[in-house]
PDB file of N, CA and C in Angstrom:
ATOM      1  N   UNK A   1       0.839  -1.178   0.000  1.00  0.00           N
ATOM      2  CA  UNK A   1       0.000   0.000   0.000  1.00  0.00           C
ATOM      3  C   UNK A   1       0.882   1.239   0.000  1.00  0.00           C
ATOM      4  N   UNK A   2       0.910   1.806  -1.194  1.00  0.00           N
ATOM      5  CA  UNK A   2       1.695   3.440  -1.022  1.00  0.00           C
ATOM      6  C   UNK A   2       0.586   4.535  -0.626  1.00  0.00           C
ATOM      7  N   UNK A   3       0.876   4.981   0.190  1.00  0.00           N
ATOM      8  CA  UNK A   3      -0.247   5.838   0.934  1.00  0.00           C
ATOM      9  C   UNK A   3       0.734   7.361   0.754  1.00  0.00           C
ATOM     10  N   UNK A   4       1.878   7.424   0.552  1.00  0.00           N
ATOM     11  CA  UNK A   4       2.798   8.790   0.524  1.00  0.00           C
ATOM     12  C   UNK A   4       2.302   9.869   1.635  1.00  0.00           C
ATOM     13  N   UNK A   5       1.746  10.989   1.319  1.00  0.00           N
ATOM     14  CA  UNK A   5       1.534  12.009   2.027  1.00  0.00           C
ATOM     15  C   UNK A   5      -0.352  12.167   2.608  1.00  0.00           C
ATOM     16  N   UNK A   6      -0.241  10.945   2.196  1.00  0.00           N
ATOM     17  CA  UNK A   6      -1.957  10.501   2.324  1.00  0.00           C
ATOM     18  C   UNK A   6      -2.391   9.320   3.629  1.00  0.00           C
ATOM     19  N   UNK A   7      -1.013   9.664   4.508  1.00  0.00           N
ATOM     20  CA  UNK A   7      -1.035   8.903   5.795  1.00  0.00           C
ATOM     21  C   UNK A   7      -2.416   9.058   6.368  1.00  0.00           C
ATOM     22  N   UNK A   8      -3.399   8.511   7.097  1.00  0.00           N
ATOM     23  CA  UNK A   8      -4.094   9.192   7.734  1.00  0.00           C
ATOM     24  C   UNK A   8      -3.698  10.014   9.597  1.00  0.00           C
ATOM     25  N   UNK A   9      -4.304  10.614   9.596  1.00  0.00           N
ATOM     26  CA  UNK A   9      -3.684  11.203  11.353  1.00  0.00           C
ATOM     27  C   UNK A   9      -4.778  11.358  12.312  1.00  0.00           C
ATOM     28  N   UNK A  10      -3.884   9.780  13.413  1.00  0.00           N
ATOM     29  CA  UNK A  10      -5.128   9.478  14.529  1.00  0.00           C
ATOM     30  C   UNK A  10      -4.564  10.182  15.414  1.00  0.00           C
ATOM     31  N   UNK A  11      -5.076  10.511  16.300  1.00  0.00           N
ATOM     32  CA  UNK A  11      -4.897  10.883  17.479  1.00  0.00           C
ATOM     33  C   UNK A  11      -4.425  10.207  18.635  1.00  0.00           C
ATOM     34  N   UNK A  12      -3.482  10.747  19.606  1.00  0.00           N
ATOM     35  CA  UNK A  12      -3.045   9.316  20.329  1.00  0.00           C
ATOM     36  C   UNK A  12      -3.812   8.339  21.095  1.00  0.00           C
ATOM     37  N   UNK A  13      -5.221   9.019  21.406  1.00  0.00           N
ATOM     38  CA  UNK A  13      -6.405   7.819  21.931  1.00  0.00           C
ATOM     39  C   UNK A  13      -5.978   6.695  20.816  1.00  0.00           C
ATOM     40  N   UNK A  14      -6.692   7.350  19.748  1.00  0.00           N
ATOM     41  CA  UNK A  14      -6.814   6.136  18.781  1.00  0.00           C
ATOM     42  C   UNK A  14      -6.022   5.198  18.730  1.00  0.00           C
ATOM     43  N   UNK A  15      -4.491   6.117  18.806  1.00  0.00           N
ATOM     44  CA  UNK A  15      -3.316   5.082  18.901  1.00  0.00           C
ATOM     45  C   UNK A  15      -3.270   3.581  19.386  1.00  0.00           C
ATOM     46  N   UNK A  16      -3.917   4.520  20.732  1.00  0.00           N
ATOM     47  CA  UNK A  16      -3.247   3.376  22.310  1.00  0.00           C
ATOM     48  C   UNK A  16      -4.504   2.421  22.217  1.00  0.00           C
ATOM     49  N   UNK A  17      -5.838   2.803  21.431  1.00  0.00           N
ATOM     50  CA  UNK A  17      -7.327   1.968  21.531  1.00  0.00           C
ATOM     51  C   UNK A  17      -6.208   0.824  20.299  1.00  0.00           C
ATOM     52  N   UNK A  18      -5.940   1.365  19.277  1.00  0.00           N
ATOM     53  CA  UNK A  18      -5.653   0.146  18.369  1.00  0.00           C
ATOM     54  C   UNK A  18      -4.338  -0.237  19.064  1.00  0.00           C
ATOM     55  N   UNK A  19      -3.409  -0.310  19.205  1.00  0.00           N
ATOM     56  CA  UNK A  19      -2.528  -0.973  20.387  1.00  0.00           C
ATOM     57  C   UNK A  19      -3.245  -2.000  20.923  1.00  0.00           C
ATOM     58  N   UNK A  20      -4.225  -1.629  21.757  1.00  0.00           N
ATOM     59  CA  UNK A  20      -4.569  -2.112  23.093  1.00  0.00           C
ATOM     60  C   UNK A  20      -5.902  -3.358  22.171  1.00  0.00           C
ATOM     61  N   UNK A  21      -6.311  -3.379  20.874  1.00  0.00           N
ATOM     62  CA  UNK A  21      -6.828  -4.056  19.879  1.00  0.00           C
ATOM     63  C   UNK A  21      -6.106  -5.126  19.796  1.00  0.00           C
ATOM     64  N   UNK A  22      -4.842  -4.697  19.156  1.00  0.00           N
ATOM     65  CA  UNK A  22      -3.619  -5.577  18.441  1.00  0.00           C
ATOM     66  C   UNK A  22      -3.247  -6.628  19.525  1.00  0.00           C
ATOM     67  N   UNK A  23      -3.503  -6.266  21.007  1.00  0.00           N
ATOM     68  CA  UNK A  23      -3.514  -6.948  22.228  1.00  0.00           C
ATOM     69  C   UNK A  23      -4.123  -8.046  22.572  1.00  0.00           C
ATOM     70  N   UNK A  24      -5.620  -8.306  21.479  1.00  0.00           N
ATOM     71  CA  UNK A  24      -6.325  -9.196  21.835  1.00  0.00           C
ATOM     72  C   UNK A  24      -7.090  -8.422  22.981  1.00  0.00           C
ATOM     73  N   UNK A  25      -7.579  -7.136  23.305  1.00  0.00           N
ATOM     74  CA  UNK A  25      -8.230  -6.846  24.362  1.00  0.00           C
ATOM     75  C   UNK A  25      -9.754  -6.504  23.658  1.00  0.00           C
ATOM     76  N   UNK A  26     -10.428  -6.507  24.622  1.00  0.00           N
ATOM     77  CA  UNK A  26     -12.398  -6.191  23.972  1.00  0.00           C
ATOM     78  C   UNK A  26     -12.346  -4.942  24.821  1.00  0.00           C
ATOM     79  N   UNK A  27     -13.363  -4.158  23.707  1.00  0.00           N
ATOM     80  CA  UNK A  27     -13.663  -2.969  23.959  1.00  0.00           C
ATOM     81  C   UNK A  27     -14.060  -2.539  25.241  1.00  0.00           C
ATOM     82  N   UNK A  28     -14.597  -3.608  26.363  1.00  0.00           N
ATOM     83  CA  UNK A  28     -14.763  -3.602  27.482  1.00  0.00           C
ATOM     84  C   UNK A  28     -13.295  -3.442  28.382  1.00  0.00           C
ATOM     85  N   UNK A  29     -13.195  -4.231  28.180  1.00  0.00           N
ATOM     86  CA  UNK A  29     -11.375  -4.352  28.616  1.00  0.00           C
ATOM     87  C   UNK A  29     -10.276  -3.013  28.913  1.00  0.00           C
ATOM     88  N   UNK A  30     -10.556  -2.263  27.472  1.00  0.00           N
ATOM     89  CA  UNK A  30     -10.067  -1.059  27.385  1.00  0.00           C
ATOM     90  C   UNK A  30     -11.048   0.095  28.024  1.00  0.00           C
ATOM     91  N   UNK A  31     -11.862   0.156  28.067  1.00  0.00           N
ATOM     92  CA  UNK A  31     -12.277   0.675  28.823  1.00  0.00           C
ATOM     93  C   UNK A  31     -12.466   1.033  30.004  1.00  0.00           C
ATOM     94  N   UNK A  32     -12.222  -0.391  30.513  1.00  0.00           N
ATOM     95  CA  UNK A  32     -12.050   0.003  32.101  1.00  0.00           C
ATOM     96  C   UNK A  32     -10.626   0.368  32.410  1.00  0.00           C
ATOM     97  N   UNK A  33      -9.699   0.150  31.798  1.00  0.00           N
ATOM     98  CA  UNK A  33      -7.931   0.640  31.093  1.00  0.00           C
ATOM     99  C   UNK A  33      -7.929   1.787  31.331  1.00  0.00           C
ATOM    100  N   UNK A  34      -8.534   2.688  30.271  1.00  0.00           N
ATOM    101  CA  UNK A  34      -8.672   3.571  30.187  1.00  0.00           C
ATOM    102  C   UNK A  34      -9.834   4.898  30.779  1.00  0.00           C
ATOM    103  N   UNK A  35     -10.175   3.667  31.926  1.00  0.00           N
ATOM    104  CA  UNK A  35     -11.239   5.027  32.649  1.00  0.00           C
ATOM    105  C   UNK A  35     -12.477   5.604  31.543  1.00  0.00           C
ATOM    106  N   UNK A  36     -12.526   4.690  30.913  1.00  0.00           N
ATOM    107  CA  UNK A  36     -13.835   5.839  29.755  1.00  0.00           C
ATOM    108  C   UNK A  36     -14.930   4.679  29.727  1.00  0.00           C
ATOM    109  N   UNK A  37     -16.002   4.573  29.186  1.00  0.00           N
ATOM    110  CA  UNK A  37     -17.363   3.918  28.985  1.00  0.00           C
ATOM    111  C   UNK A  37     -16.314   3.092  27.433  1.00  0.00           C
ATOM    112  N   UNK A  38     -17.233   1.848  27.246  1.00  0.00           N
ATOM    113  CA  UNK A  38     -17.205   0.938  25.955  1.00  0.00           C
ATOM    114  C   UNK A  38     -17.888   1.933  24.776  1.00  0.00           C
ATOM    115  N   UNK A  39     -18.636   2.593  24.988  1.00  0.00           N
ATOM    116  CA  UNK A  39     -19.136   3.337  23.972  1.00  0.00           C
ATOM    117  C   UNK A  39     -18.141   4.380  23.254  1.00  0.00           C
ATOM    118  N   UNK A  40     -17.215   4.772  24.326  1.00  0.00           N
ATOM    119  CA  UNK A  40     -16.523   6.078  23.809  1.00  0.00           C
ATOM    120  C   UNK A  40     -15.136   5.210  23.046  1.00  0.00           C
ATOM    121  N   UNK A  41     -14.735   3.821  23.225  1.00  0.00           N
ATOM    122  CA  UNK A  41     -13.750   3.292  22.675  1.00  0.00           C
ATOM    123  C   UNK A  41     -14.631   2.640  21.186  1.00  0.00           C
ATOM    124  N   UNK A  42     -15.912   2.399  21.406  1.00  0.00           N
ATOM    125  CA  UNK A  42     -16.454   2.262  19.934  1.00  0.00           C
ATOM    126  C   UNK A  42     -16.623   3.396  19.504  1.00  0.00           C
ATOM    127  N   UNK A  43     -16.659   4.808  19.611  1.00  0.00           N
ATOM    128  CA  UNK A  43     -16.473   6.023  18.711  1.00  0.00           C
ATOM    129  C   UNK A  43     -15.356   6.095  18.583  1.00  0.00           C
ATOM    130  N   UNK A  44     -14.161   5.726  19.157  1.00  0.00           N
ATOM    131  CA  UNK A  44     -12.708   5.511  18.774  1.00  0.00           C
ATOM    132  C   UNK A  44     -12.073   4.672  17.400  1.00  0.00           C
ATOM    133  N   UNK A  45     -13.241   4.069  17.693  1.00  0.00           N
ATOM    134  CA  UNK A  45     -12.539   2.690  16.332  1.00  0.00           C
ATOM    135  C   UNK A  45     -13.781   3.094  15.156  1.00  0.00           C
ATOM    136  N   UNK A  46     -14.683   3.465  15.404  1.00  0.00           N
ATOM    137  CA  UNK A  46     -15.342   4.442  14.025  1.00  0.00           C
ATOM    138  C   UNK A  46     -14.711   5.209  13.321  1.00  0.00           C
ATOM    139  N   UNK A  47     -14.154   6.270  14.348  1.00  0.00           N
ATOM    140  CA  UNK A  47     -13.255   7.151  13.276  1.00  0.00           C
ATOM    141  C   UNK A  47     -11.898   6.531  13.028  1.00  0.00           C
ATOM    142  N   UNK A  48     -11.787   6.046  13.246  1.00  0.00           N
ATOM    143  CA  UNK A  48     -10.359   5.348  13.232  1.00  0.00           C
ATOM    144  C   UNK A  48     -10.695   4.396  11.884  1.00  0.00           C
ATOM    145  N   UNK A  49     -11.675   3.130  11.687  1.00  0.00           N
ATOM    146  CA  UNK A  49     -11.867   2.747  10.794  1.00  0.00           C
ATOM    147  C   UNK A  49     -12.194   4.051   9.490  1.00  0.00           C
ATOM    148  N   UNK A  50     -12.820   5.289   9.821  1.00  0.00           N
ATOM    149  CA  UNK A  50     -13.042   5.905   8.313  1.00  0.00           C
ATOM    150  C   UNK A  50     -11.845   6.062   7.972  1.00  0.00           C
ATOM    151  N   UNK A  51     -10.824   6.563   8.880  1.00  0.00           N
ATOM    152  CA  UNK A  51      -9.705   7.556   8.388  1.00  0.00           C
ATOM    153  C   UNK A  51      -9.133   6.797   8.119  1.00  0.00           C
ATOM    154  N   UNK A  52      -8.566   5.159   8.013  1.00  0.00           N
ATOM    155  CA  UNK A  52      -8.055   4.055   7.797  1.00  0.00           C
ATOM    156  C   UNK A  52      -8.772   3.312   6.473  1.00  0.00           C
ATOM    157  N   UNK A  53      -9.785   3.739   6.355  1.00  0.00           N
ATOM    158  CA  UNK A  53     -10.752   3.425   5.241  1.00  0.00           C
ATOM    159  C   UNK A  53     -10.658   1.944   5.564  1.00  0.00           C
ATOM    160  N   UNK A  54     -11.359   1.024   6.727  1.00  0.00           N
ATOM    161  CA  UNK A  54     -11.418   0.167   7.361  1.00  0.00           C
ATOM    162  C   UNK A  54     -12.505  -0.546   7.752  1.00  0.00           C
ATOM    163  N   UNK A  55     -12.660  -1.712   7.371  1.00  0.00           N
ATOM    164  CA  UNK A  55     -14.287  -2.160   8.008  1.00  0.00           C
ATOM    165  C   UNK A  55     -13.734  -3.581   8.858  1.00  0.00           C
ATOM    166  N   UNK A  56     -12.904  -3.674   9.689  1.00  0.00           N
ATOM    167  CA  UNK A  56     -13.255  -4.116  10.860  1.00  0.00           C
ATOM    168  C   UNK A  56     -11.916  -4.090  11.796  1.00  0.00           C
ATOM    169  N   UNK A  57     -11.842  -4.627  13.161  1.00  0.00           N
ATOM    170  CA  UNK A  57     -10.784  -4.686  13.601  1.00  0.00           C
ATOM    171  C   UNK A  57      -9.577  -4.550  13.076  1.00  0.00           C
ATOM    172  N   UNK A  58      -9.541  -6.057  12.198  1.00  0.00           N
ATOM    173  CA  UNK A  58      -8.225  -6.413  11.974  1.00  0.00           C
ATOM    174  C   UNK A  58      -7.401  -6.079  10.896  1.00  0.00           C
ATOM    175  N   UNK A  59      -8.372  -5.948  10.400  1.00  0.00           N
ATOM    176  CA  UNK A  59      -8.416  -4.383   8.883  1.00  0.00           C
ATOM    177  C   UNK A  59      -6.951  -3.503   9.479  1.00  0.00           C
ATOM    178  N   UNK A  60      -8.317  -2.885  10.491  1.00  0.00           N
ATOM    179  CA  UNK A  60      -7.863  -1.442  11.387  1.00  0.00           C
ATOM    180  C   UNK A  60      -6.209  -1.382  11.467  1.00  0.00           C
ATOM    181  N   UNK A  61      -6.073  -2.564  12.016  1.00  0.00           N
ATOM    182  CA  UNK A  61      -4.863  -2.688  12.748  1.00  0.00           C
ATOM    183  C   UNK A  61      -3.344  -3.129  11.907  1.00  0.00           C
ATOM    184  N   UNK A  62      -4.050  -3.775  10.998  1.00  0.00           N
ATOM    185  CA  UNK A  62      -2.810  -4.357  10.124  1.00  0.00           C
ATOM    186  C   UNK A  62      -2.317  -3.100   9.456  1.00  0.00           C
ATOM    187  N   UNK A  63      -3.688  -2.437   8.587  1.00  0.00           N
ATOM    188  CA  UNK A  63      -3.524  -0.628   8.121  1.00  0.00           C
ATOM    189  C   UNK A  63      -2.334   0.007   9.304  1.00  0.00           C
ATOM    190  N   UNK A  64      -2.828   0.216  10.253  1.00  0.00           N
ATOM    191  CA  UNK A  64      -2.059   0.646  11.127  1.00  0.00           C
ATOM    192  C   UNK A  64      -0.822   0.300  10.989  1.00  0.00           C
ATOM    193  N   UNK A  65      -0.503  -0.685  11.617  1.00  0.00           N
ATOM    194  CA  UNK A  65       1.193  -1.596  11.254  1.00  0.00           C
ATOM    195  C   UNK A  65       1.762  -1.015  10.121  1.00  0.00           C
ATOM    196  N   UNK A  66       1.536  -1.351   8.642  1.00  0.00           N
ATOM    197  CA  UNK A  66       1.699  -1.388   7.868  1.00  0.00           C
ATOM    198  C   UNK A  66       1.754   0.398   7.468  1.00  0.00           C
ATOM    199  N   UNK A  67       1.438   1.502   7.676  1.00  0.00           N
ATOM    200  CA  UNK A  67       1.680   2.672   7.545  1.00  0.00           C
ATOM    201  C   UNK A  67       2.457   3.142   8.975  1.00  0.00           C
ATOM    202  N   UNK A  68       2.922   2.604  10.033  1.00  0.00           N
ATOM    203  CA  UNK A  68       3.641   2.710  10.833  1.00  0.00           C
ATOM    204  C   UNK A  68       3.006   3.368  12.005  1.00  0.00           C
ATOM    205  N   UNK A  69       1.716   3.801  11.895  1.00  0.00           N
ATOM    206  CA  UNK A  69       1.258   4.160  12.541  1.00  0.00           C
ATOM    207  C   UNK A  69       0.916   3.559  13.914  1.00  0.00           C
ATOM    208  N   UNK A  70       1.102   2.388  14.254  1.00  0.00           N
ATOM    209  CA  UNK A  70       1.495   1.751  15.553  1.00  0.00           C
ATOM    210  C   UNK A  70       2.586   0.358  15.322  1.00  0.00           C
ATOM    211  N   UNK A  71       2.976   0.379  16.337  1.00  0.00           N
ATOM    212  CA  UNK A  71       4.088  -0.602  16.437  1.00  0.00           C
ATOM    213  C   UNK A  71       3.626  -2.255  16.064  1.00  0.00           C
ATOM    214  N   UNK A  72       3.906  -3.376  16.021  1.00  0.00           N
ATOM    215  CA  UNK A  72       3.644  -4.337  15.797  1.00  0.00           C
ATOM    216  C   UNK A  72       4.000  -5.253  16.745  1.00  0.00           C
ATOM    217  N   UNK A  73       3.199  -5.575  17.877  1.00  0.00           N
ATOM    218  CA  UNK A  73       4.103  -5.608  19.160  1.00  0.00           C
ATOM    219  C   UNK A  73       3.951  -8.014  19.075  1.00  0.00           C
ATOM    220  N   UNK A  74       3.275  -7.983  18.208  1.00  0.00           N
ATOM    221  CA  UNK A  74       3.496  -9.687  18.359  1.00  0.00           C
ATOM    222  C   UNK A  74       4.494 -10.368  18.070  1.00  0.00           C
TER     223      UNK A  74
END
């Protein structure tokens, strides 16, 4: 995938939500992680899937990897 100057740009929530994905963790999981409701980590991975142009998790995350946008921690 050449993406050049057409990276998309998450924010570091998003970051640490897809991280904490790539983890094998459920949206519940992170949530209580992160002190916020399951709802606000599923508006996390909404925008995260548009700006990734993404329809599901693992989509999400490989996109991610693969534009460097998070580490590949397996």
């Amino acid at each position: 995938m050449k993406e050049g100057n057409n990276i998309p740009k998450l924010t570091p929530r998003e970051k640490e939500v897809l991280v904490h994905i790539s983890d094998g963790m459920t949206h519940k999981q992170i949530a209580d992680k992160l002190i916020v409701s399951p709802s606000t980590i599923r508006k996390h991975m909404e925008n995260t899937y548009k700006k990734l142009k993404a329809h599901n998790k693992i989509e999400a995350v490989q996109k991610a990897i693969k534009m460097n946008l998070i580490e590949n921690n397996n």
